[in-house]
N, C-alpha and C. Protein backbone atom coordinates (compact mmCIF):
# COMPACT_ATOMS: atom_id res chain seq x y z
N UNK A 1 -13.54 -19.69 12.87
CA UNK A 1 -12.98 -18.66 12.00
C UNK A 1 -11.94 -19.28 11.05
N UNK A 2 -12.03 -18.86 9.81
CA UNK A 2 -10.89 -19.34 8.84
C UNK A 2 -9.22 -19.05 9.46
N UNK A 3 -8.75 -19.76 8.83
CA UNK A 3 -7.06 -19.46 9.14
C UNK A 3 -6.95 -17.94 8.54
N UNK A 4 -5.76 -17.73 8.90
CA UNK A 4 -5.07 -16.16 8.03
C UNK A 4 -4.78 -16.42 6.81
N UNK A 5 -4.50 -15.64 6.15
CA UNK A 5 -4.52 -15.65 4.46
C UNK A 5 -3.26 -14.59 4.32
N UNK A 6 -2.04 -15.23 3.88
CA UNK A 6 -0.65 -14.79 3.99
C UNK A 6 -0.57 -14.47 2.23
N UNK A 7 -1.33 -14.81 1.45
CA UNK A 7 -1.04 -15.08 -0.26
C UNK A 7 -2.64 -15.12 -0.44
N UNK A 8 -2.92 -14.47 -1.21
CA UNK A 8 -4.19 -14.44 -2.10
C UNK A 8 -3.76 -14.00 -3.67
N UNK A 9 -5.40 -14.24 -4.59
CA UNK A 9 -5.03 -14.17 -5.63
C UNK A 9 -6.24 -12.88 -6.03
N UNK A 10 -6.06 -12.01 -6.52
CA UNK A 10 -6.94 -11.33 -7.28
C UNK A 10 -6.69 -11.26 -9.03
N UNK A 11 -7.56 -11.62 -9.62
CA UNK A 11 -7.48 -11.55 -10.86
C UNK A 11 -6.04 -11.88 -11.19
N UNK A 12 -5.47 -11.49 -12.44
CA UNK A 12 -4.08 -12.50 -12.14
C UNK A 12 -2.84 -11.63 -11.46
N UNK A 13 -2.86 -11.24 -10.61
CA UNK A 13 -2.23 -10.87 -9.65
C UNK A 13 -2.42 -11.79 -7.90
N UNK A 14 -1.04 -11.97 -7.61
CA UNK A 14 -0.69 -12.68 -6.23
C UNK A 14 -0.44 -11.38 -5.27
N UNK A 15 -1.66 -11.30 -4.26
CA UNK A 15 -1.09 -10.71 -3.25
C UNK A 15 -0.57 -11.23 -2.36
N UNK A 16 0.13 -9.91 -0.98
CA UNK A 16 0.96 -10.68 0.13
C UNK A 16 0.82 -9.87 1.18
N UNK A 17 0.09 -10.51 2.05
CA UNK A 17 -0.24 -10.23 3.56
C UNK A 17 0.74 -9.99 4.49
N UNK A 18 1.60 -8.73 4.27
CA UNK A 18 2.95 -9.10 5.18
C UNK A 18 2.53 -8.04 6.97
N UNK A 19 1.53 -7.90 7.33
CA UNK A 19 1.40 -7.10 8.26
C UNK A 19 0.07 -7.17 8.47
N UNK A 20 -0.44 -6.62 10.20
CA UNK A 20 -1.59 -6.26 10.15
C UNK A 20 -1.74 -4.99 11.19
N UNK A 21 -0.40 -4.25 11.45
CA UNK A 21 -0.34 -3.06 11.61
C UNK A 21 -0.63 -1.77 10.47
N UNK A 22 -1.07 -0.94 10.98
CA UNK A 22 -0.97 0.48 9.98
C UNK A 22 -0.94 1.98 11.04
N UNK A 23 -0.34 2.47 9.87
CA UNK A 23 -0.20 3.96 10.37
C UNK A 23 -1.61 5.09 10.60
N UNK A 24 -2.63 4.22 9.78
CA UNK A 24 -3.70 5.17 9.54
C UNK A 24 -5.03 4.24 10.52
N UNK A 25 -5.87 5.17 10.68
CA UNK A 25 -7.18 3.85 10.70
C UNK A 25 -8.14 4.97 10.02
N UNK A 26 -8.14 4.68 8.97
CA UNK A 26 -9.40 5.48 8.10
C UNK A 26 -10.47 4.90 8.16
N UNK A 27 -11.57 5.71 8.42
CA UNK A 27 -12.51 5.73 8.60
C UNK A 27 -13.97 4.76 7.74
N UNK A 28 -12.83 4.99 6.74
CA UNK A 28 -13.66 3.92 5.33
C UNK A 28 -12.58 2.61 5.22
N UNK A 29 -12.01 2.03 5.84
CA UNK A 29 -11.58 0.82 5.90
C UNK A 29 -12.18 -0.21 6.79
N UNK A 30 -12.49 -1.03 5.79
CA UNK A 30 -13.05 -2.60 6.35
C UNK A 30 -12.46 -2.81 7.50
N UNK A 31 -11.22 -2.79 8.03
CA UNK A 31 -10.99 -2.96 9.31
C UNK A 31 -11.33 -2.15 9.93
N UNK A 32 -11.40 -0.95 10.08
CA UNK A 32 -12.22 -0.30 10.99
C UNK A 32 -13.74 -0.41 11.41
N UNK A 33 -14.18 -1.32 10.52
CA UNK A 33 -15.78 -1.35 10.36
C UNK A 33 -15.94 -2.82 10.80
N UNK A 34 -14.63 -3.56 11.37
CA UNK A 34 -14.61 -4.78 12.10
C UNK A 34 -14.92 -6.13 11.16
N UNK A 35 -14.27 -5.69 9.98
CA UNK A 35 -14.28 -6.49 8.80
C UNK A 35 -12.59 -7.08 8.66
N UNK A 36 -12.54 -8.57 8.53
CA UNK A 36 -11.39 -8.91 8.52
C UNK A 36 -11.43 -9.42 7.36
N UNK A 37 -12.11 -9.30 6.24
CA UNK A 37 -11.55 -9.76 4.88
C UNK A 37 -11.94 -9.29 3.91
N UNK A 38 -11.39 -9.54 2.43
CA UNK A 38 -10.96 -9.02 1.51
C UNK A 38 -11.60 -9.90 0.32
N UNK A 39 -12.74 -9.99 -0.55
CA UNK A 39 -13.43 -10.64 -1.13
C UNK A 39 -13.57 -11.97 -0.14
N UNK A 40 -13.15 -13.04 -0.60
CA UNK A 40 -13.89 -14.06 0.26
C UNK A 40 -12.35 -14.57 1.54
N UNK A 41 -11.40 -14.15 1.06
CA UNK A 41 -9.48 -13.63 2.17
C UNK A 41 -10.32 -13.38 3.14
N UNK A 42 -9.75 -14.14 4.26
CA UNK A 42 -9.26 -14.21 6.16
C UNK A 42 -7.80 -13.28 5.98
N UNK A 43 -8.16 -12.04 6.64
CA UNK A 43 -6.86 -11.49 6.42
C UNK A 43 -6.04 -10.84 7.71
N UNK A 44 -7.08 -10.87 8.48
CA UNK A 44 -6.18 -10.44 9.79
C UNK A 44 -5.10 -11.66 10.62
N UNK A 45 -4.31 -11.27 10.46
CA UNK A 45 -2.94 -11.66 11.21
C UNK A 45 -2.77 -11.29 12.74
N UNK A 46 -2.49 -12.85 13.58
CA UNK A 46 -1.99 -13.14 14.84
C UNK A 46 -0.21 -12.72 15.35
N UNK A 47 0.46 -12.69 13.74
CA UNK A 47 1.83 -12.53 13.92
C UNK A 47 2.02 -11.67 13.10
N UNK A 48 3.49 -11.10 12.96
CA UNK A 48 4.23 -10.31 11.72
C UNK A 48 4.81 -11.56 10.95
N UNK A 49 4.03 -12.00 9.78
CA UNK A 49 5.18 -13.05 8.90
C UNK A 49 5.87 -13.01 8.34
N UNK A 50 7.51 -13.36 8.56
CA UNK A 50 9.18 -13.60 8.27
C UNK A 50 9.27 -14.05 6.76
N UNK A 51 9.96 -13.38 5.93
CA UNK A 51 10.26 -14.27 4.62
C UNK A 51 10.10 -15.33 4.88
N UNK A 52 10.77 -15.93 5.30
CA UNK A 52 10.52 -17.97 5.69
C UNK A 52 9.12 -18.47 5.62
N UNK A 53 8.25 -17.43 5.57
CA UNK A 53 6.51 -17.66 6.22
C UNK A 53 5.88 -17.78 4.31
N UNK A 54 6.39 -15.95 3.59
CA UNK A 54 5.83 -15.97 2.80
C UNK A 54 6.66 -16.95 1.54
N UNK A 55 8.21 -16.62 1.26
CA UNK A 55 8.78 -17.22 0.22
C UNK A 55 8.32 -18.48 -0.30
N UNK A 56 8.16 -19.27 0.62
CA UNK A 56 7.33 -20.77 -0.05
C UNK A 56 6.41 -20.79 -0.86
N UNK A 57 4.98 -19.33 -0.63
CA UNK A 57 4.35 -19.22 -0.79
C UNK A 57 3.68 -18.89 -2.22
N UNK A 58 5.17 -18.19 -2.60
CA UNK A 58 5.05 -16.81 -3.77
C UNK A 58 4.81 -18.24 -5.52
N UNK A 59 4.94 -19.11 -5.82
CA UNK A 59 4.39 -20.14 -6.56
C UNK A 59 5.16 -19.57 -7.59
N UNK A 60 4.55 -19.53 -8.87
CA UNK A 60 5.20 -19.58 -10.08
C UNK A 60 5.31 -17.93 -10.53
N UNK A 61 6.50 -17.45 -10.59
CA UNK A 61 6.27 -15.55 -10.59
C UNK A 61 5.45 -15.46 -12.50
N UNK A 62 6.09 -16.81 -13.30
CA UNK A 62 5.63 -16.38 -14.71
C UNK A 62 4.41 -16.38 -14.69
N UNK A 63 3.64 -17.05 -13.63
CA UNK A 63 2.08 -17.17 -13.99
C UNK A 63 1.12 -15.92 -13.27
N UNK A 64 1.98 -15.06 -12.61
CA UNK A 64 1.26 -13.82 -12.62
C UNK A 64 1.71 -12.64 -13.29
N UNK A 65 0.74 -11.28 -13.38
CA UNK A 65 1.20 -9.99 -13.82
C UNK A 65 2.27 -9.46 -13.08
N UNK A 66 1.70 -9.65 -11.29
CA UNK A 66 2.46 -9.06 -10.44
C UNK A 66 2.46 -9.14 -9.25
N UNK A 67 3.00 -9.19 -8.72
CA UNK A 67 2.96 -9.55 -6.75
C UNK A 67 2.70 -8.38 -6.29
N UNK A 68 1.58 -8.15 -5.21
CA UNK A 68 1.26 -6.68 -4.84
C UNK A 68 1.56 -6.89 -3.59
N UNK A 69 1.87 -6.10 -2.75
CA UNK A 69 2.18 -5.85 -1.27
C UNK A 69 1.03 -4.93 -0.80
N UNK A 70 -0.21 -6.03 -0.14
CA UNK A 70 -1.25 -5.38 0.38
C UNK A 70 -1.88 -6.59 1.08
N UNK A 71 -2.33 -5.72 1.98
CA UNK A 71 -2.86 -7.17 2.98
C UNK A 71 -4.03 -6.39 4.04
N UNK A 72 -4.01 -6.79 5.32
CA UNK A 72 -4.53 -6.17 5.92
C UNK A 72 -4.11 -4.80 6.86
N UNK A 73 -2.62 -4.59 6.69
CA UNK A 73 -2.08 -3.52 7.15
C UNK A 73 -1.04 -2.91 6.28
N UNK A 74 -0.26 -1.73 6.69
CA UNK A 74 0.83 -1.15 5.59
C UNK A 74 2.01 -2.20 5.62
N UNK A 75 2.14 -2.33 4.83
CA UNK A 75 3.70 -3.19 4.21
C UNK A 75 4.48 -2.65 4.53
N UNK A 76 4.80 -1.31 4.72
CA UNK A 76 6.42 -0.22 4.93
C UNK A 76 6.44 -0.82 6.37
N UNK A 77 5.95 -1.46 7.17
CA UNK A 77 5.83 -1.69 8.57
C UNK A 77 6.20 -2.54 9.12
N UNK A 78 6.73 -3.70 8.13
CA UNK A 78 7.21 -4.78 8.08
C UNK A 78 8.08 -4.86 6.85
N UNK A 79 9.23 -3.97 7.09
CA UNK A 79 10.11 -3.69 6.04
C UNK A 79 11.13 -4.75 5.45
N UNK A 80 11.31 -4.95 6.39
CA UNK A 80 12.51 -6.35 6.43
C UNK A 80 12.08 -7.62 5.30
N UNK A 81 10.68 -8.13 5.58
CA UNK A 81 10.40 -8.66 5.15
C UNK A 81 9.75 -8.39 4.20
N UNK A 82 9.19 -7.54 3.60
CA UNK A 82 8.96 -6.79 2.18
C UNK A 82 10.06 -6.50 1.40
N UNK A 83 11.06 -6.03 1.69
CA UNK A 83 12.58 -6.05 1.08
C UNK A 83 13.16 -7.74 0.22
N UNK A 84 13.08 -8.36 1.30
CA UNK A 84 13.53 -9.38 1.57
C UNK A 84 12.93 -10.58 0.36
N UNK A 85 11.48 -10.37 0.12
CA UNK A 85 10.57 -10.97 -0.56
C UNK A 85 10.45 -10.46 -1.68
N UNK A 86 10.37 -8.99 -1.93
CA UNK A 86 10.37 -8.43 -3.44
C UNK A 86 12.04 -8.71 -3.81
N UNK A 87 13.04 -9.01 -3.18
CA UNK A 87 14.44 -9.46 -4.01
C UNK A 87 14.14 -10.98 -4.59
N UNK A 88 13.28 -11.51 -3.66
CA UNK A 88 13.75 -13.40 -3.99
C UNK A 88 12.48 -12.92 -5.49
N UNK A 89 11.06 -11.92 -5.35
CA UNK A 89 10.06 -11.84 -6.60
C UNK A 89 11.19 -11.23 -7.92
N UNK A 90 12.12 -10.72 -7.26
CA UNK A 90 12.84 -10.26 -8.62
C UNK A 90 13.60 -11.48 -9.41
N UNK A 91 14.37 -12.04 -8.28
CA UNK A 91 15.80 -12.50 -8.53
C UNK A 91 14.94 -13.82 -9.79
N UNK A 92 13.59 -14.16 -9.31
CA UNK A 92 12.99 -14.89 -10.52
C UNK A 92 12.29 -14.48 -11.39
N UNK A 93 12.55 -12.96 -12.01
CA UNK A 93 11.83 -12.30 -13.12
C UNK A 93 10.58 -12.27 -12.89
N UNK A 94 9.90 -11.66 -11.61
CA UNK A 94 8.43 -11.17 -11.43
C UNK A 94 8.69 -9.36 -11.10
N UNK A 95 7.58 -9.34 -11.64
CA UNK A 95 7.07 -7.83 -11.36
C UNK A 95 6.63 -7.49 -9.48
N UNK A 96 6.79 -6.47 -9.36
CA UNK A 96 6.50 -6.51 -7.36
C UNK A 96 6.15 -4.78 -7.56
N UNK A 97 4.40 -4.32 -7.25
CA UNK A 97 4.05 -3.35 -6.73
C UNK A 97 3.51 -3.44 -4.96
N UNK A 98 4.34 -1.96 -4.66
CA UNK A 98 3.75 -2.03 -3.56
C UNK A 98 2.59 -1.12 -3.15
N UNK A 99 1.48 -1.36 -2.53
CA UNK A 99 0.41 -0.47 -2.13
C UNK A 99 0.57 -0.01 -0.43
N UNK A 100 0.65 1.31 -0.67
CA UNK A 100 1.29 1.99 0.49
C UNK A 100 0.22 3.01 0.69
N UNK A 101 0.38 3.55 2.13
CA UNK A 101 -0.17 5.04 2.69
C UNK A 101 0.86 6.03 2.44
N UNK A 102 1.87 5.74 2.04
CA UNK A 102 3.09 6.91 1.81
C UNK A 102 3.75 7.30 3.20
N UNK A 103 3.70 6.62 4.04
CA UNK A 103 4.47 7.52 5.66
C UNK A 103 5.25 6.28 6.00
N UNK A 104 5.84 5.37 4.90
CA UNK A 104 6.97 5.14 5.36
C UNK A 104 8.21 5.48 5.69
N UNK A 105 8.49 7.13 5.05
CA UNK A 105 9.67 7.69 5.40
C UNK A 105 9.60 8.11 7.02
N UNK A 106 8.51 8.61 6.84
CA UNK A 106 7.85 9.50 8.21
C UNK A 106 8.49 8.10 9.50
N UNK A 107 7.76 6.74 9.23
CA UNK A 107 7.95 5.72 10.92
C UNK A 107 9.01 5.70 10.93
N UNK A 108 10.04 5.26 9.69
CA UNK A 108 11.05 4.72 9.89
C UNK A 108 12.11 5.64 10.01
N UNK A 109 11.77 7.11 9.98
CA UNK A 109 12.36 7.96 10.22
C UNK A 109 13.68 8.10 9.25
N UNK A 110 13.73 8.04 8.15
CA UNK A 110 14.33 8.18 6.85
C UNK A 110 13.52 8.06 5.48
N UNK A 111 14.01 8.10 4.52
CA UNK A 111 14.11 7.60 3.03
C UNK A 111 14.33 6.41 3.27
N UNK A 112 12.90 5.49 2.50
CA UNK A 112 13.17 4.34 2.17
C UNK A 112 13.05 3.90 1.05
N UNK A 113 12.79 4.79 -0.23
CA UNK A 113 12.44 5.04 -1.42
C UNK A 113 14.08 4.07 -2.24
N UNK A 114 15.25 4.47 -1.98
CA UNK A 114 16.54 3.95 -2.41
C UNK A 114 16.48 2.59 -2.04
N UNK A 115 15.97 1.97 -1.21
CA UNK A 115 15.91 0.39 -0.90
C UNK A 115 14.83 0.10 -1.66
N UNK A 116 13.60 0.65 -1.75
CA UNK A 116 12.60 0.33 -2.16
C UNK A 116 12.66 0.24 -4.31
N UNK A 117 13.55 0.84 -4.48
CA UNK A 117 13.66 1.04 -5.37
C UNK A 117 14.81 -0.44 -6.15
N UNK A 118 15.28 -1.22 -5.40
CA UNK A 118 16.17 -1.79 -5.92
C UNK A 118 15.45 -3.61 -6.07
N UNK A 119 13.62 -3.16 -5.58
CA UNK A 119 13.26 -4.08 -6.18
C UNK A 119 12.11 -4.01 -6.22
N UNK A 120 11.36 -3.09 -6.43
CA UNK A 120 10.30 -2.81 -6.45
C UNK A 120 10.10 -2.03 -7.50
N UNK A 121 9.06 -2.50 -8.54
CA UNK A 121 8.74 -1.71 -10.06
C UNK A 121 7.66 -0.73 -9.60
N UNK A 122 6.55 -0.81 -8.69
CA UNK A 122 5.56 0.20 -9.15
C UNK A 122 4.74 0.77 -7.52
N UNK A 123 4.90 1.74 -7.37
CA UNK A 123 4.08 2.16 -5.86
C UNK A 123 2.78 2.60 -6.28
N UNK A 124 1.90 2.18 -4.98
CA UNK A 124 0.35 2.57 -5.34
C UNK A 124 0.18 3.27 -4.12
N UNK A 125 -0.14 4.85 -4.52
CA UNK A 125 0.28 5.29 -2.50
C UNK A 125 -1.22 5.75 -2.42
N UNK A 126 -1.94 5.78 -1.48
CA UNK A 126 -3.37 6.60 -1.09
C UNK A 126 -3.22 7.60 -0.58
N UNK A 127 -3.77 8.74 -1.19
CA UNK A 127 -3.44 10.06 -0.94
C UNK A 127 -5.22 10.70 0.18
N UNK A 128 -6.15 10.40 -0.48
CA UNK A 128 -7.46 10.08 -0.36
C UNK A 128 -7.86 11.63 0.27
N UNK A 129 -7.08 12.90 -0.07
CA UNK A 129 -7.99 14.31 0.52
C UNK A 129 -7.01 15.45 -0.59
N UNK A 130 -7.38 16.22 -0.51
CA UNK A 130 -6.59 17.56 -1.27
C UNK A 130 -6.20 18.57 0.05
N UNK A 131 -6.37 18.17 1.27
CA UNK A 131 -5.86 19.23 2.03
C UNK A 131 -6.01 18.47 3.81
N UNK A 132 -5.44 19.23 4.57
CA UNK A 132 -5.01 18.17 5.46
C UNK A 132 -5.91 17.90 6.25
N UNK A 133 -7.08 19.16 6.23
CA UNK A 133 -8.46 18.85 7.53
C UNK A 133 -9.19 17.92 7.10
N UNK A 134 -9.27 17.63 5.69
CA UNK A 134 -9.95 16.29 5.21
C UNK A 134 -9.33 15.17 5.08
N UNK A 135 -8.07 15.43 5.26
CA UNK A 135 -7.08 14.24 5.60
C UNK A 135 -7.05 13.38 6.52
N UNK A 136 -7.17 14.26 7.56
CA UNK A 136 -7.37 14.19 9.30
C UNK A 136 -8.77 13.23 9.48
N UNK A 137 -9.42 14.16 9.17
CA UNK A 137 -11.23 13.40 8.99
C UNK A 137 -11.33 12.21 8.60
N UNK A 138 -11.01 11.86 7.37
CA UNK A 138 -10.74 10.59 6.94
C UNK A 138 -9.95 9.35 7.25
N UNK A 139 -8.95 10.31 7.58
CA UNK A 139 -7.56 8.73 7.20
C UNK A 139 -7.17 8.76 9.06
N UNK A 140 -7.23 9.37 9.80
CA UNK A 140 -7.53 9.60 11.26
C UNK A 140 -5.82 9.11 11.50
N UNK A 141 -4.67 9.58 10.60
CA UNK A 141 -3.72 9.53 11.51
C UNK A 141 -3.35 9.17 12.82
N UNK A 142 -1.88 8.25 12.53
CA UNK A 142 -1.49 7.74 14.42
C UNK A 142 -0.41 9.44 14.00
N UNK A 143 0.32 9.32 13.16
CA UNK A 143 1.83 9.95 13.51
C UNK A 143 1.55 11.78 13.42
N UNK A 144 2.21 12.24 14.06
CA UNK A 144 1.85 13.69 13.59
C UNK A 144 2.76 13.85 12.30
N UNK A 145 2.30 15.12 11.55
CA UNK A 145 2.96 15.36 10.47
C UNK A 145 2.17 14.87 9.29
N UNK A 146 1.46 13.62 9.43
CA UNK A 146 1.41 12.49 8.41
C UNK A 146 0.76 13.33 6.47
N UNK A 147 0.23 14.24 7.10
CA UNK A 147 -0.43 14.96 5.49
C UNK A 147 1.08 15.28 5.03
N UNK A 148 2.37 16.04 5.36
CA UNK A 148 3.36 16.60 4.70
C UNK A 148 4.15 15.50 4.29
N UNK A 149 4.02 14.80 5.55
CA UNK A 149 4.90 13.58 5.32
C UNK A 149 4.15 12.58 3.58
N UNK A 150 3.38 12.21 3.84
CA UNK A 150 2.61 11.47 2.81
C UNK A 150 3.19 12.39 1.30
N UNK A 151 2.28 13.62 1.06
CA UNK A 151 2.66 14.81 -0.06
C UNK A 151 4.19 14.63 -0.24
N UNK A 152 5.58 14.64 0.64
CA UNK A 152 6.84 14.61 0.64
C UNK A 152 7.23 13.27 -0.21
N UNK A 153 6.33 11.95 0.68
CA UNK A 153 6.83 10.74 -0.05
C UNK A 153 6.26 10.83 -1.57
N UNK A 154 4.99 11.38 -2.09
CA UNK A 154 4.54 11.70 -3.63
C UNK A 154 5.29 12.48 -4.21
N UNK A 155 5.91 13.48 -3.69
CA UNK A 155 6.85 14.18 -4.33
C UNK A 155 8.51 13.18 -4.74
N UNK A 156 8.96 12.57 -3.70
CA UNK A 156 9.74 12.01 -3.72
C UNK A 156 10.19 10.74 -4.70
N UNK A 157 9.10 9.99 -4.66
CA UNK A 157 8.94 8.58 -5.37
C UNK A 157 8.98 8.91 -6.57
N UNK A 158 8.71 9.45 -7.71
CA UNK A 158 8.88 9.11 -8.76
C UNK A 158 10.93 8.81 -9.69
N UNK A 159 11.51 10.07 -8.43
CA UNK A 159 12.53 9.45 -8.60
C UNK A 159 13.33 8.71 -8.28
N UNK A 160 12.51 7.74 -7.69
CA UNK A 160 13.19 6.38 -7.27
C UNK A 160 12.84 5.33 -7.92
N UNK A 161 11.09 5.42 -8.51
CA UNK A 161 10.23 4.23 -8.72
C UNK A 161 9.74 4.78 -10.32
N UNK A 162 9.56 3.45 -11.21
CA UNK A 162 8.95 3.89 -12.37
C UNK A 162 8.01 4.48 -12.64
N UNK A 163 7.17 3.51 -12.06
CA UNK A 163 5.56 3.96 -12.00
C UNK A 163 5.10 3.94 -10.55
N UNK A 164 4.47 4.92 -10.44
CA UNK A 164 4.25 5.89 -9.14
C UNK A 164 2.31 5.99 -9.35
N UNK A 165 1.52 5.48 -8.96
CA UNK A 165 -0.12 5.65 -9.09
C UNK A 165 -0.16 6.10 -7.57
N UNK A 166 -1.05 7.33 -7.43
CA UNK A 166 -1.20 8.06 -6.35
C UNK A 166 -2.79 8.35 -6.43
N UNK A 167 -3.69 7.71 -5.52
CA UNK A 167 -5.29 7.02 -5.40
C UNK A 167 -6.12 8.50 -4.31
N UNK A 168 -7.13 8.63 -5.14
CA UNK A 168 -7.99 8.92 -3.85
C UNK A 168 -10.01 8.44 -4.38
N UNK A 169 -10.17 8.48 -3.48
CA UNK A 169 -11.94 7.81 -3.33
C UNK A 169 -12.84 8.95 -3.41
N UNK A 170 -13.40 8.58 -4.65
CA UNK A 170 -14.60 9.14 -5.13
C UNK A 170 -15.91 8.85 -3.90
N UNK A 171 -16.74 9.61 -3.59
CA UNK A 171 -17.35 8.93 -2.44
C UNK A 171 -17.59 9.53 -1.11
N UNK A 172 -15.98 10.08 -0.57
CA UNK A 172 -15.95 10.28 0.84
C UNK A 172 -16.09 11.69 0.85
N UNK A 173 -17.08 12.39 2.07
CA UNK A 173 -17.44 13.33 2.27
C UNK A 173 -15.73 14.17 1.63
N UNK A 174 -16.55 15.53 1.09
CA UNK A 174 -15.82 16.86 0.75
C UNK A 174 -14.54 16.68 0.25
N UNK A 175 -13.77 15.13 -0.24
CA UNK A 175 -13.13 14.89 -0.87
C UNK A 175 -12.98 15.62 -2.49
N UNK A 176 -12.45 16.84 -2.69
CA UNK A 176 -12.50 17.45 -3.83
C UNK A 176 -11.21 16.23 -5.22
N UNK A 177 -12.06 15.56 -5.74
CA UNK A 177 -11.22 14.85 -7.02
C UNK A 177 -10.24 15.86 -7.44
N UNK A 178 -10.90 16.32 -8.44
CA UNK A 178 -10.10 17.64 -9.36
C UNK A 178 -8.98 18.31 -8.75
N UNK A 179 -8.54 18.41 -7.75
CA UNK A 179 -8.10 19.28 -6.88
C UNK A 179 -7.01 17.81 -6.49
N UNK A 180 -7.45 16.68 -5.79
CA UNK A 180 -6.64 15.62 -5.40
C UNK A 180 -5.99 15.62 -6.65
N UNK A 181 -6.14 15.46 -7.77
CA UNK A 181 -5.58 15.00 -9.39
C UNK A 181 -4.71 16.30 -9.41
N UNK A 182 -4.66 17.32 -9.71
CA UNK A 182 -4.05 18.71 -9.69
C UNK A 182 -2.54 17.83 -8.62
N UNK A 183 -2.31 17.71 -7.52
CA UNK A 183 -1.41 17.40 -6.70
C UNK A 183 -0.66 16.80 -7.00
N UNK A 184 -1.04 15.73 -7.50
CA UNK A 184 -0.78 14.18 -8.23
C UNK A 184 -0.05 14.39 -9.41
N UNK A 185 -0.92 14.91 -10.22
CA UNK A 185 0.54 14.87 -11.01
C UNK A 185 1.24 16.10 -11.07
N UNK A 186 0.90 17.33 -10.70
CA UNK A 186 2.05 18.32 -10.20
C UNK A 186 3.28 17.54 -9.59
N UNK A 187 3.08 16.50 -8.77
CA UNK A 187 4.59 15.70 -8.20
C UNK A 187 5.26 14.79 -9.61
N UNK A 188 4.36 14.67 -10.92
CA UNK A 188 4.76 13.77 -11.60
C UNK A 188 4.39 12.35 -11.51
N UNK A 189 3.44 12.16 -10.64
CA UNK A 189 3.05 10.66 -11.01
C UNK A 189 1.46 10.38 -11.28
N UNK A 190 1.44 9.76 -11.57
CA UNK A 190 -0.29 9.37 -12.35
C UNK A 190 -1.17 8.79 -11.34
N UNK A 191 -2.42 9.76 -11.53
CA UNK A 191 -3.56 9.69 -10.39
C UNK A 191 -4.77 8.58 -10.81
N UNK A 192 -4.72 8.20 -9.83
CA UNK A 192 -6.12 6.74 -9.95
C UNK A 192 -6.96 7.42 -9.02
N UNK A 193 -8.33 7.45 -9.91
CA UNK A 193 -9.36 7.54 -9.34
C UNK A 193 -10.43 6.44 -8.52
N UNK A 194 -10.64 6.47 -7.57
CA UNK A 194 -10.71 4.86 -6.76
C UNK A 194 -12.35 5.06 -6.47
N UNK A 195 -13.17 4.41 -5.99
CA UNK A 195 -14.84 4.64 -5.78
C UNK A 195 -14.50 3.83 -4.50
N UNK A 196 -15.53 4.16 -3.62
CA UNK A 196 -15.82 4.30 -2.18
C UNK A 196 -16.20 2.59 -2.36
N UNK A 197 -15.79 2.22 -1.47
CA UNK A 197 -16.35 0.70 -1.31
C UNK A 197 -15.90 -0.49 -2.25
N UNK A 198 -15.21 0.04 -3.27
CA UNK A 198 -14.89 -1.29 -4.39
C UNK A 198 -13.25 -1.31 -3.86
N UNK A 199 -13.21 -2.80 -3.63
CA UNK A 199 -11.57 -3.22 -3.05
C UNK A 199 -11.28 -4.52 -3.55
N UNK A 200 -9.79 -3.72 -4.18
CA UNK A 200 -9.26 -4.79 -4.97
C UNK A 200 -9.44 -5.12 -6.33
């Protein structure tokens, strides 16, 4: 088996593998379907990796668009070190989006939007249902709460974060679009329409 893959590159964007925990196991995720990678990315992780693991890693910030925080699990989950890494992507004039499920307020049991905000330019949250029984169905929640909680963090983020893209998948059973988009930007932030199976 290949090593883990802590830094990948998609198009000119550097991603960063900081976790391989998550809050969700949806039903349409490659890891659930016993898939550990991400175009030709080894992405499942043996450890949680420490700034010390990724910082070496992060190369020249001018030669990308942007450092994304996505890997094989949620990033809010390994906070410390997502914090920690989007300051050193700032402190050298790079851009840092993070791609989230939105229930980081929910684990960590606060607002993390005010930290998140002091170095982080752009959230990409997956919303992926218009109501919570298709929520459930899909995204198969660990935490209870997680549909209000998620909707709370979309409501929340835009006034913390510039740009706020809030995703759902064209594709998955009874997933109403029109209706997901209606939500989206009722909170004020701009809806990406995503297709079932294309990642990354």
């Amino acid at each position: 088996m290949k090593s883990s893959t802590l830094v990948y590159d998609i198009r000119n964007s550097r991603y960063l593998n900081i976790t391989g925990r998550c809050t969700l196991r949806c039903v349409f995720c490659p890891k659930q379907q016993g898939s550990t990678q991400v175009h030709e990315y080894q992405l499942k992780l043996d450890t949680q990796p420490s700034p010390d693991d990724i910082i070496p890693l992060l190369g020249d910030v001018t030669q990308f668009d942007e450092y994304v925080f996505c890997g094989y699990g949620e990033p809010t989950l390994n906070l410390d070190t997502l914090l920690i890494v989007a300051k050193e992507i700032k402190a050298k004039g790079g851009r840092v989006r993070v791609n989230t499920d939105g229930l980081g307020n929910l684990f960590h049991r606060c607002n993390i939007l005010p930290e998140l905000a002091q170095c982080v330019d752009g959230l990409s949250i997956s919303l992926n249902a218009h109501n919570e029984t298709v929520y459930q169905t899909h995204c198969q929640p660990k935490l209870k709460h997680s549909w209000q909680a998620v909707n709370e963090f979309i409501q929340l983020a835009p006034q913390f974060i510039d740009k706020v893209q809030v995703s759902a998948i064209d594709g998955l059973e009874g997933v109403d679009i029109p209706a997901c988009r209606a939500l989206v930007e009722a909170a004020g932030c701009e809806f990406k329409h995503r297709t079932l199976d294309i990642v990354g």
